[in-house]
C-alpha atoms as a PDB file:
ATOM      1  CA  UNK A   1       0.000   0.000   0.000  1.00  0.00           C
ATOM      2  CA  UNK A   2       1.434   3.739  -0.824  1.00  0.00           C
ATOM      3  CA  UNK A   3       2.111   5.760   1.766  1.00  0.00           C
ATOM      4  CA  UNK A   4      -0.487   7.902   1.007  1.00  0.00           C
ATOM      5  CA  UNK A   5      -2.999   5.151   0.904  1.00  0.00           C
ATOM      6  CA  UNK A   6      -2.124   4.621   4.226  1.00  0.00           C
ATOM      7  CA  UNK A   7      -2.110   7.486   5.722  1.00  0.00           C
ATOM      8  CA  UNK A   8      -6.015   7.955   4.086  1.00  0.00           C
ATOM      9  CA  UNK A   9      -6.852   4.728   5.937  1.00  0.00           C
ATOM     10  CA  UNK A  10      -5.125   5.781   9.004  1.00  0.00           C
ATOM     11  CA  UNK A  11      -6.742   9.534   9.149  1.00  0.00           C
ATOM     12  CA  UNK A  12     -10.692   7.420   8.533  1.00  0.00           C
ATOM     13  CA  UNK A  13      -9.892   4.390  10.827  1.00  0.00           C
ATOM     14  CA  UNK A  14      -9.018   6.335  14.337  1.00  0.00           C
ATOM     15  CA  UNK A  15     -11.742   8.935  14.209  1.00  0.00           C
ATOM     16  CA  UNK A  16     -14.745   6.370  13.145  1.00  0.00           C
ATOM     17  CA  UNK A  17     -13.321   3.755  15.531  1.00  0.00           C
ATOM     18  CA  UNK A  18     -13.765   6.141  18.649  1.00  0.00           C
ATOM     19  CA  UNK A  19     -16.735   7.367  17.039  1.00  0.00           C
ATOM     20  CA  UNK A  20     -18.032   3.405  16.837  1.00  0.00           C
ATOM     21  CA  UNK A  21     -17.243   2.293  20.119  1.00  0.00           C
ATOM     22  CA  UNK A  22     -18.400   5.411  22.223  1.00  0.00           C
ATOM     23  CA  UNK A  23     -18.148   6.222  25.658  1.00  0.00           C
ATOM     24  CA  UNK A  24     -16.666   3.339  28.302  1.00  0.00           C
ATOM     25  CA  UNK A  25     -19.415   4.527  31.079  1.00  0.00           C
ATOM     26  CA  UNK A  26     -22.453   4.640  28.449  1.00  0.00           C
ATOM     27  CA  UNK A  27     -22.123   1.777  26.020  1.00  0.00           C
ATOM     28  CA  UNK A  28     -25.260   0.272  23.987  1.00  0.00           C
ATOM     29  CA  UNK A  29     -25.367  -2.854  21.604  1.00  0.00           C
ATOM     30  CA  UNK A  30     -26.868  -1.949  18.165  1.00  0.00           C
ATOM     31  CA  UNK A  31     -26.365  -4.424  15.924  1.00  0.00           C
ATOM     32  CA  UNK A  32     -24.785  -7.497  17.285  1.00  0.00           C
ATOM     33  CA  UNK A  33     -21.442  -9.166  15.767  1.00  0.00           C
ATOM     34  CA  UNK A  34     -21.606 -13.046  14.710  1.00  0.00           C
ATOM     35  CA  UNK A  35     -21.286 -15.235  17.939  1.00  0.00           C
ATOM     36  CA  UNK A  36     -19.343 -17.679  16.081  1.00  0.00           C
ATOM     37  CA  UNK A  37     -16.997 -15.305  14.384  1.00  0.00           C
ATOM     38  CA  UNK A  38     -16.032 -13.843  17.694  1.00  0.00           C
ATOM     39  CA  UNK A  39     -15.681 -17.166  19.181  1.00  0.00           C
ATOM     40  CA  UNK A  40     -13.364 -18.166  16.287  1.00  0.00           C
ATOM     41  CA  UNK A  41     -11.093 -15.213  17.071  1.00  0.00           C
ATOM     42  CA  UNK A  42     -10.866 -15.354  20.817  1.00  0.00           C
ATOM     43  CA  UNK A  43      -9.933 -19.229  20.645  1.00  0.00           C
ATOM     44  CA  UNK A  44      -6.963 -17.969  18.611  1.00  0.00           C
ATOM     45  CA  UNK A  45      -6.173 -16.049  20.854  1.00  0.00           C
ATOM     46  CA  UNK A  46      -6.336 -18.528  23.746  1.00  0.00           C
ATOM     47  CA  UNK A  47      -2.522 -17.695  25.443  1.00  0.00           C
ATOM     48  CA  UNK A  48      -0.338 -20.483  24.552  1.00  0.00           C
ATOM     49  CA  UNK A  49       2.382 -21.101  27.567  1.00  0.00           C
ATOM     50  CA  UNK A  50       5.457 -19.030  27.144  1.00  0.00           C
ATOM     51  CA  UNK A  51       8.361 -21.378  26.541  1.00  0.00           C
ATOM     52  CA  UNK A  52      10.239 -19.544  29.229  1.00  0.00           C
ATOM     53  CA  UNK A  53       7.755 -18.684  31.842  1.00  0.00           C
ATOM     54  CA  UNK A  54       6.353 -14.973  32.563  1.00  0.00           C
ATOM     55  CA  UNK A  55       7.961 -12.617  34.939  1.00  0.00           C
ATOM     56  CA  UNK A  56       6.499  -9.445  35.991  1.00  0.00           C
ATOM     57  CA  UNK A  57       7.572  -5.940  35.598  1.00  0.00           C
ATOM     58  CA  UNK A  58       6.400  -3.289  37.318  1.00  0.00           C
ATOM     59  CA  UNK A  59       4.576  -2.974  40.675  1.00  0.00           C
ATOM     60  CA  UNK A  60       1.889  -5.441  41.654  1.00  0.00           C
ATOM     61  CA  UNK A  61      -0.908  -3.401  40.578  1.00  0.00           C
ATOM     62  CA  UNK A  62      -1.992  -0.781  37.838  1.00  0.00           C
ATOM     63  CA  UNK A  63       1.405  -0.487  35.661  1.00  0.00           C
ATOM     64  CA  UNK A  64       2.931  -3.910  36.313  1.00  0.00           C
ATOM     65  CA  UNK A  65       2.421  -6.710  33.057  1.00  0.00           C
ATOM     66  CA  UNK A  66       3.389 -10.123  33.196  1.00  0.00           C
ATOM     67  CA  UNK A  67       6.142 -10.395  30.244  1.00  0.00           C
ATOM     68  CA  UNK A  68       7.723 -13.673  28.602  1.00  0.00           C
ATOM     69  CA  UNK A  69      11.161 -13.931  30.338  1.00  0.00           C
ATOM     70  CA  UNK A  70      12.739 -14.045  27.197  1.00  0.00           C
ATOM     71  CA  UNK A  71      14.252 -10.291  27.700  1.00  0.00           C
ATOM     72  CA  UNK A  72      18.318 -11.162  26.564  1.00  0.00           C
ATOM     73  CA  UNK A  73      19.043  -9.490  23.690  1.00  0.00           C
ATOM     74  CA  UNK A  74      16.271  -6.930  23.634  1.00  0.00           C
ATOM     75  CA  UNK A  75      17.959  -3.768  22.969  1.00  0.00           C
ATOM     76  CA  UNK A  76      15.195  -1.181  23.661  1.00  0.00           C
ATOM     77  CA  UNK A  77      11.668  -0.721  25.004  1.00  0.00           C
ATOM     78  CA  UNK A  78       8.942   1.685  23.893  1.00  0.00           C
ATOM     79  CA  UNK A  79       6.203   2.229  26.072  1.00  0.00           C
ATOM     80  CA  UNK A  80       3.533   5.209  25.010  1.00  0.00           C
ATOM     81  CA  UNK A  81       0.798   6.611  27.057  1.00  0.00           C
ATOM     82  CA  UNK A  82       2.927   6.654  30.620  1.00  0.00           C
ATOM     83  CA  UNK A  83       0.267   9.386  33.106  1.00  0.00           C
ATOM     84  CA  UNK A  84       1.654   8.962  36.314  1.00  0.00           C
ATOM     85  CA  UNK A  85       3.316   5.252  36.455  1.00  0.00           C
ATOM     86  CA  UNK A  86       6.486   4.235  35.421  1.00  0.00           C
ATOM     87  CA  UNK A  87       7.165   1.060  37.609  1.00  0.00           C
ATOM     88  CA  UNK A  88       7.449  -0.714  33.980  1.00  0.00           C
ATOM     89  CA  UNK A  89       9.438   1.076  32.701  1.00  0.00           C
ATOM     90  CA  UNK A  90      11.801   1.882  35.352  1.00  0.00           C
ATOM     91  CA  UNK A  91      12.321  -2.140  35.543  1.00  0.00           C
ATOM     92  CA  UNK A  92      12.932  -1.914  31.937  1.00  0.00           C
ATOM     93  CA  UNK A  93      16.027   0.617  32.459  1.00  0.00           C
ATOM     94  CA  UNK A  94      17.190  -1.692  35.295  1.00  0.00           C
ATOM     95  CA  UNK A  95      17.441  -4.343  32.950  1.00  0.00           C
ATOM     96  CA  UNK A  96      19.818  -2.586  30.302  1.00  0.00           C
ATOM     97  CA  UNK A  97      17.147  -1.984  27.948  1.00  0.00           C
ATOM     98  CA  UNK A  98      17.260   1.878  26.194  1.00  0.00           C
ATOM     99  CA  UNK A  99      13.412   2.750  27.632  1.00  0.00           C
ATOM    100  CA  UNK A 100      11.500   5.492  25.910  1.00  0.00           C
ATOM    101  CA  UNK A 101       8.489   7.176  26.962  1.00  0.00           C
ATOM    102  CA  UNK A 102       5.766   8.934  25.498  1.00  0.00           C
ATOM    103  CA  UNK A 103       2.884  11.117  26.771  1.00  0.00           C
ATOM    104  CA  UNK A 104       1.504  14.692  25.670  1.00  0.00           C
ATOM    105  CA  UNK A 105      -0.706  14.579  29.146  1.00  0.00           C
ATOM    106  CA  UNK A 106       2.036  15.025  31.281  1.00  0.00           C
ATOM    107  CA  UNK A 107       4.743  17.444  31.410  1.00  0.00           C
ATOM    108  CA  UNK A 108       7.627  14.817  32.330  1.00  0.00           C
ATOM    109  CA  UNK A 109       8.281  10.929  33.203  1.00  0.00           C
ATOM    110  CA  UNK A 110       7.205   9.973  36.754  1.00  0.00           C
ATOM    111  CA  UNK A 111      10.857   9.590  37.399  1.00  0.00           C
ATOM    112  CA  UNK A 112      13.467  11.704  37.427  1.00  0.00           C
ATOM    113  CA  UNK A 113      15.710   9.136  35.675  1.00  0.00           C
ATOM    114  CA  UNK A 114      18.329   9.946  33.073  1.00  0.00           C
ATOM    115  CA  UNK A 115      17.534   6.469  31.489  1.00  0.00           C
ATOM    116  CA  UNK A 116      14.076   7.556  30.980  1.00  0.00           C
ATOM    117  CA  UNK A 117      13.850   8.765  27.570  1.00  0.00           C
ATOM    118  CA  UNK A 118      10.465  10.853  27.829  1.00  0.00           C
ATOM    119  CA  UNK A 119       9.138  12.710  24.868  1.00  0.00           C
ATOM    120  CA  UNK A 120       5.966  15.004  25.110  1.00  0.00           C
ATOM    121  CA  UNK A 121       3.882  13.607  22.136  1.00  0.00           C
ATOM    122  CA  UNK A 122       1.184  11.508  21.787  1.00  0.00           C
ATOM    123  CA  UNK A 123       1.296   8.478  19.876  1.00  0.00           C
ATOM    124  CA  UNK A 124      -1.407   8.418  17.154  1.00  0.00           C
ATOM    125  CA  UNK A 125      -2.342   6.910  14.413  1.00  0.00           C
ATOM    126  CA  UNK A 126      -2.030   9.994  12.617  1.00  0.00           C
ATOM    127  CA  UNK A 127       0.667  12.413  13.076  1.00  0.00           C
ATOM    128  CA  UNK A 128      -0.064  15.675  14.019  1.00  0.00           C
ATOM    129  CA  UNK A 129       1.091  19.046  16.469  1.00  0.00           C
ATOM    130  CA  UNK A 130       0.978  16.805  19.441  1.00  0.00           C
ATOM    131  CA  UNK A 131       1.179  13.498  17.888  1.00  0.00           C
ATOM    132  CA  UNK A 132       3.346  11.215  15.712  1.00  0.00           C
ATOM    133  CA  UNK A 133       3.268   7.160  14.799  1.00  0.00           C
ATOM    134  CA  UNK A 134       4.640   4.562  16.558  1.00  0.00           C
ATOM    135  CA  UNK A 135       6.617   3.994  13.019  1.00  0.00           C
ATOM    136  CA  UNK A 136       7.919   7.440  12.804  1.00  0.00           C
ATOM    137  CA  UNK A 137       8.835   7.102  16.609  1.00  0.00           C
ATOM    138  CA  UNK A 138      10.588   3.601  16.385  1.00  0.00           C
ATOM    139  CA  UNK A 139      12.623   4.450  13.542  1.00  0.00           C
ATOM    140  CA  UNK A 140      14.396   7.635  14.510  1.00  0.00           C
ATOM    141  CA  UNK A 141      14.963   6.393  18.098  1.00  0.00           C
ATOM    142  CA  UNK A 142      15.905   2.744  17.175  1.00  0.00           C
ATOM    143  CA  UNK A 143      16.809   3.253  13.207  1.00  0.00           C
ATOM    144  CA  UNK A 144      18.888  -0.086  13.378  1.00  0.00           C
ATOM    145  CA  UNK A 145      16.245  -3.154  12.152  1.00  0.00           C
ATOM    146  CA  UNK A 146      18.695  -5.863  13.399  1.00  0.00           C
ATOM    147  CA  UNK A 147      18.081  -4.323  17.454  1.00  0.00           C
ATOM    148  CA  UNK A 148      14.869  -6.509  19.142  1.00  0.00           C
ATOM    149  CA  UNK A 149      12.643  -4.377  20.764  1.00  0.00           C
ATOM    150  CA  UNK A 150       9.929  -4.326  23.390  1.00  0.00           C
ATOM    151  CA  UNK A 151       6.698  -2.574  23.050  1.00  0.00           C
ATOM    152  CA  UNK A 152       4.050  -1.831  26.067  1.00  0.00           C
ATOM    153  CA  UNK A 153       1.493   0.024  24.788  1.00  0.00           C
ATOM    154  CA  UNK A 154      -1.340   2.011  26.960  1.00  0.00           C
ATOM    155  CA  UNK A 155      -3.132   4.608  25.523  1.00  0.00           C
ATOM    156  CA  UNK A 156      -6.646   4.456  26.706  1.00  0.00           C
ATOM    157  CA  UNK A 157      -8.466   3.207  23.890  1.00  0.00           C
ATOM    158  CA  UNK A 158      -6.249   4.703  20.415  1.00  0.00           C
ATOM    159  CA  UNK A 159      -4.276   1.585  20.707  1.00  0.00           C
ATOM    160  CA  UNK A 160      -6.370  -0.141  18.282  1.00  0.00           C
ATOM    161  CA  UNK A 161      -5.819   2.596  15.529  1.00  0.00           C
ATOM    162  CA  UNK A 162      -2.262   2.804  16.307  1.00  0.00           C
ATOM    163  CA  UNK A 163      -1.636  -0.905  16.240  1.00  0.00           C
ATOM    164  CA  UNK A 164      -3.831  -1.275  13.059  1.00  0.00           C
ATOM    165  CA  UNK A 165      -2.026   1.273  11.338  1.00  0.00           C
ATOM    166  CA  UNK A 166       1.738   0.635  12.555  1.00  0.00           C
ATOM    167  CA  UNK A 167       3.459  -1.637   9.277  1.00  0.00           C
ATOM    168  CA  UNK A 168       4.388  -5.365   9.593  1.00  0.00           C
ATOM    169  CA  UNK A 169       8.206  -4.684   9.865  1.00  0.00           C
ATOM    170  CA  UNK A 170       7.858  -2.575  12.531  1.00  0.00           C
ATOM    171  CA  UNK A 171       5.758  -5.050  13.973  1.00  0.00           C
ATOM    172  CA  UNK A 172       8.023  -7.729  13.934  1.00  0.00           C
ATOM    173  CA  UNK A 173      10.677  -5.818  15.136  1.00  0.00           C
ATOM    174  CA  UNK A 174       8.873  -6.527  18.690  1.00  0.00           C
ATOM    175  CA  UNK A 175       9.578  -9.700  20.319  1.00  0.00           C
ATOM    176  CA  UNK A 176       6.937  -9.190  22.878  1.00  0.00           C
ATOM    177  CA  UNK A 177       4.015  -6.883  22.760  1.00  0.00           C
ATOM    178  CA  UNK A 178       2.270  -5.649  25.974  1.00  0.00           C
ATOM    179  CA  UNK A 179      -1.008  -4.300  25.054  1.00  0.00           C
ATOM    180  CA  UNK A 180      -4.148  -3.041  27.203  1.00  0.00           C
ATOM    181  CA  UNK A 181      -7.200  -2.834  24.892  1.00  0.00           C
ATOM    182  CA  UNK A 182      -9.696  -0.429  26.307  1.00  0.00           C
ATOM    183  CA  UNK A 183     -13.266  -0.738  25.158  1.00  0.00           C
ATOM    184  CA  UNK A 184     -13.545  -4.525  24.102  1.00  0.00           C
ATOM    185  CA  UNK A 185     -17.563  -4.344  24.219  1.00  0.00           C
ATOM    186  CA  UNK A 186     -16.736  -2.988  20.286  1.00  0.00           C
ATOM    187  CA  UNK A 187     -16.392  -6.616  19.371  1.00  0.00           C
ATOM    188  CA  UNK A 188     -19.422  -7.619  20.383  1.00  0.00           C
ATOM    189  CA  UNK A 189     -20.947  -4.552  18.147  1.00  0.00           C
ATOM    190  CA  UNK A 190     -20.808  -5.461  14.387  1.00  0.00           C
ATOM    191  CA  UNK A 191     -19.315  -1.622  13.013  1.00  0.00           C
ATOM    192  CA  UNK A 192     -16.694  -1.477  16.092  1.00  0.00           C
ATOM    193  CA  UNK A 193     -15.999  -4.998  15.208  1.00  0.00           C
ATOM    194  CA  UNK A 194     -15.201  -4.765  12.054  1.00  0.00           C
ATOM    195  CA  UNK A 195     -12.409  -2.258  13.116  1.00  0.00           C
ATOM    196  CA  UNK A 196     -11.282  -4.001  16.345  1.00  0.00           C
ATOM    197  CA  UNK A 197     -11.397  -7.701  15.016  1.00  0.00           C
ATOM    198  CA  UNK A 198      -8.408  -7.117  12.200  1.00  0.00           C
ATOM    199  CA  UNK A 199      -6.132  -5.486  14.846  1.00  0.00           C
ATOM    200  CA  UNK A 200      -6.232  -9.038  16.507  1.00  0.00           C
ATOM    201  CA  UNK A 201      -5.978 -10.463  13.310  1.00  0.00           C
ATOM    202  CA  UNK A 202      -3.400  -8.513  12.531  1.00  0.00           C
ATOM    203  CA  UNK A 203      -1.127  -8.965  15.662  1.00  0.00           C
ATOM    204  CA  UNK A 204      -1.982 -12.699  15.213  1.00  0.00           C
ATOM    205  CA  UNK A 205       0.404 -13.021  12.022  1.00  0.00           C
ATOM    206  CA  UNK A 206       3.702 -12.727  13.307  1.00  0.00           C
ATOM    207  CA  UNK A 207       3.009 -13.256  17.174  1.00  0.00           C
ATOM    208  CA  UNK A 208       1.756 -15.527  19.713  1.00  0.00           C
ATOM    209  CA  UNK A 209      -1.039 -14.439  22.583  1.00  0.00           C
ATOM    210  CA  UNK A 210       0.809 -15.936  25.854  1.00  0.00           C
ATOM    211  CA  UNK A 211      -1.231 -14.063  28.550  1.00  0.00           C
ATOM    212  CA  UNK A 212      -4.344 -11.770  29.073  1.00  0.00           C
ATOM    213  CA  UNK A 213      -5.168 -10.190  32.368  1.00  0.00           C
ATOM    214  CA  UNK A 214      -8.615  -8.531  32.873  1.00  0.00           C
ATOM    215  CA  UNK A 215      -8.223  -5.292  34.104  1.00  0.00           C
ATOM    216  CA  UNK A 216     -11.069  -5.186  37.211  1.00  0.00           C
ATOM    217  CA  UNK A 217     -11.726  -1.495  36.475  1.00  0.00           C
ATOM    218  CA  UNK A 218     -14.634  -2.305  34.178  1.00  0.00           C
ATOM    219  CA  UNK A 219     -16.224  -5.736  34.273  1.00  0.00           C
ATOM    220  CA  UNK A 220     -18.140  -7.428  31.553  1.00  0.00           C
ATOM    221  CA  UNK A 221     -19.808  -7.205  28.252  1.00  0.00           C
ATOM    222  CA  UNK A 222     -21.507 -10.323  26.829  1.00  0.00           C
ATOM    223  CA  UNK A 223     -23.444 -11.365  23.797  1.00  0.00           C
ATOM    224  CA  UNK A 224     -25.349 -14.868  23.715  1.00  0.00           C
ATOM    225  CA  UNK A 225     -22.531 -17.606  25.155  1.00  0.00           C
ATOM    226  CA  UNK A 226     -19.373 -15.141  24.422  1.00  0.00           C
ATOM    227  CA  UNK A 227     -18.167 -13.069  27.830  1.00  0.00           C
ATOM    228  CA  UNK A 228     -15.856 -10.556  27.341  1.00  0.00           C
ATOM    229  CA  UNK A 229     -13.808  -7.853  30.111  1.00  0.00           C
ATOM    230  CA  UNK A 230     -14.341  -4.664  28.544  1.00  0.00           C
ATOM    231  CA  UNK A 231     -10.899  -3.630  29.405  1.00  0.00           C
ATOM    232  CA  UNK A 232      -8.211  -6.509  29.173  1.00  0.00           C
ATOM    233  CA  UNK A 233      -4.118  -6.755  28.932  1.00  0.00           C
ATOM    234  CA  UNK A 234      -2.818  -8.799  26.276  1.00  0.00           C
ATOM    235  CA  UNK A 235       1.333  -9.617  25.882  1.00  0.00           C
ATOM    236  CA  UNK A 236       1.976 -11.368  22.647  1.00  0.00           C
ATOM    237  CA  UNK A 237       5.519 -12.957  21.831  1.00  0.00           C
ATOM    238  CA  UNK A 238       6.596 -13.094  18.428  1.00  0.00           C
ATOM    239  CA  UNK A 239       6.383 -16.335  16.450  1.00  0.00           C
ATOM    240  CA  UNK A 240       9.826 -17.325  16.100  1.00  0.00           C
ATOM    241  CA  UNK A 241      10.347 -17.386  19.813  1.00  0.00           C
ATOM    242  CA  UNK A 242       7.609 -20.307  20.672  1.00  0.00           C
ATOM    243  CA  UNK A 243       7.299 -23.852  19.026  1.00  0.00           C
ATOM    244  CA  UNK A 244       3.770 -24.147  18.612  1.00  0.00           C
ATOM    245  CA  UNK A 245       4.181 -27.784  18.051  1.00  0.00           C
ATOM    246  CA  UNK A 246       5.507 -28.082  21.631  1.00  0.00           C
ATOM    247  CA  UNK A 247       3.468 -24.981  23.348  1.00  0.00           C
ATOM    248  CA  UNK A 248      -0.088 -25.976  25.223  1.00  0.00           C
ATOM    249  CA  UNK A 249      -2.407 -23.847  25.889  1.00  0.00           C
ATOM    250  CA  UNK A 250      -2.357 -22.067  29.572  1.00  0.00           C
ATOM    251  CA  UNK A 251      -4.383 -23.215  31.677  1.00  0.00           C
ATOM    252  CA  UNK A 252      -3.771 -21.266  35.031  1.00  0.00           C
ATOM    253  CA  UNK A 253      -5.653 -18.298  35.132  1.00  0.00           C
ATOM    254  CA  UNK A 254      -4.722 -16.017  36.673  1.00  0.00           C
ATOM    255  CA  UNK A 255      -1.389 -16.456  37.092  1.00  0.00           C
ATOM    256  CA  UNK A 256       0.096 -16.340  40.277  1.00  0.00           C
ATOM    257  CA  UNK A 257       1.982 -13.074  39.534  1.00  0.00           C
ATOM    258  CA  UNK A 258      -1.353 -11.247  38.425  1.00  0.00           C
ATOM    259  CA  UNK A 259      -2.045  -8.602  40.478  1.00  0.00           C
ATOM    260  CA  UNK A 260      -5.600  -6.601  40.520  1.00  0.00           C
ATOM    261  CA  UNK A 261      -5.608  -2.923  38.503  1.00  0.00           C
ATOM    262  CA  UNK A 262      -7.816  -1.268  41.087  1.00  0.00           C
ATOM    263  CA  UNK A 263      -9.667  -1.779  44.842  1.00  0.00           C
ATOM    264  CA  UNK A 264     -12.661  -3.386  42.937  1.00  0.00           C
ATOM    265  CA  UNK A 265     -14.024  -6.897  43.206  1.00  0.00           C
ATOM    266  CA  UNK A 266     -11.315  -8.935  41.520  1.00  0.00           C
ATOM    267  CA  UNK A 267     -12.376  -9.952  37.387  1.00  0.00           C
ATOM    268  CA  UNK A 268     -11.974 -13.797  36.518  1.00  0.00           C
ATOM    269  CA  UNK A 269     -10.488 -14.120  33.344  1.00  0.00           C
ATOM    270  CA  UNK A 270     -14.001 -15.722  31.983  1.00  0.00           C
ATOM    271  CA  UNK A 271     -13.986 -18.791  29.888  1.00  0.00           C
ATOM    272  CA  UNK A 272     -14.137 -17.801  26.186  1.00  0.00           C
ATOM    273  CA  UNK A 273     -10.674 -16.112  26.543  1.00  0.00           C
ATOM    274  CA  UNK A 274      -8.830 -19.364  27.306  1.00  0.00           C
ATOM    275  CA  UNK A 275      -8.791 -23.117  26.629  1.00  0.00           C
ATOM    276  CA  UNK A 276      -9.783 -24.396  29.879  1.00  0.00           C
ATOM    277  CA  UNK A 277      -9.183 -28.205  29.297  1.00  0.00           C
END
């Protein structure tokens, strides 16, 4: 696709998928998505068990994701949409890993750290005064395409037009993703779905889902047998880092190093999202 092309796509996919999913306090079904196809895609994403266990990083709450402990030989991490948490990303610096930061809602990085790389900027799918793309970002920061990379990515709902958007080799260039979708009730709505689903899709050709964690800030949406939380963290590994033929499916849910996001009830991780037996 031309650049142009995809910036067109990019400047009509963001706008109309906010516009499609609405509000996270008021939310309405209109017309429904297809059971089946949904139940397709979440069994595909059932986490497979990462070949060398998860660790966590970050504090044992809001901030903290359970990651593959596959980190040797990552040579950076990005993390955009930081507020006022950086227990991630700190653990990240302590690690070796370059760590850069960005957030136009706040002036500076939690931490006074001089490994902190912080940059005042959204991340969009389209670039703009405040904004620029994960792509643009990636490459002038980490222009070498040999260095592995880490990307946690937490920006309240835009994470679905920036992932969508963001090109396959930059992609790939993650070994693990960390992502928090926001707003998952859109799959269960057939317009938001047809915008959500192909992010999925999408993240689903060159890596692996090995974890979700429902964030307890926001229960549950649910259409005929399908439950979904409404707000969920995802970490993917990349492909080439996990033997399929040898990986089960996880089982163990949640995982002893889960930790709830907020003082609410804690959120089972319901049924659809992994292979139980």
């Amino acid at each position: 696709m031309a650049a142009a092309d995809r910036r067109s796509l990019r400047s009509r996919v963001g706008p109309a998928l906010r516009a499609a999913i609405g509000s996270r306090t008021r939310w309405m079904l209109t017309e429904q998505s297809d059971p089946a196809a949904i139940e397709d895609l979440l069994e595909r994403l059932h986490p497979r068990v990462a070949p060398t266990g998860l660790r966590r990083l970050g504090p044992d709450g809001d901030g903290g994701y359970l990651v593959p402990d596959d980190l040797d030989g990552i040579a950076a991490c990005f993390s955009p949409g930081v507020g006022t948490l950086a227990g991630f990303e700190m653990d990240c610096a302590e690690l070796g890993l370059r760590t850069h930061l960005a957030d136009a809602s706040v002036d500076a990085a939690p931490h006074p750290d001089p490994r902190l790389d912080f940059r005042r900027v959204f991340i969009r799918a389209v670039a703009g005064p405040e904004a620029i793309t994960l792509e643009q970002w990636v490459t002038e920061l980490e222009p070498d395409p040999a260095d592995e990379l880490l990307l946690q990515i937490d920006i309240e709902g835009d994470e679905w037009s920036v992932l969508l958007g963001t090109p396959r080799p930059v992609l790939e260039r993650f070994r693990i993703i960390v992502a928090e979708f926001h707003r998952m009730q859109g799959l269960l709505e057939r317009t938001a779905c047809s915008m959500q689903a192909p992010v999925f899709e999408k993240l689903l050709e060159t890596h692996v889902c090995v974890h979700i964690h429902p964030n307890n800030c926001c229960g549950t949406a649910t259409n005929g047998r399908v439950v979904i939380p409404r707000t969920a963290e995802f970490t993917f590994l990349r492909r080439d880092r996990i033997d399929l033929a040898q990986a089960g499916h996880a089982q163990l849910f949640p995982h002893p190093l889960d930790a709830d996001c907020t003082g609410r009830a804690p959120l089972a991780l319901q049924a659809s999202m992994y292979r139980a037996r």
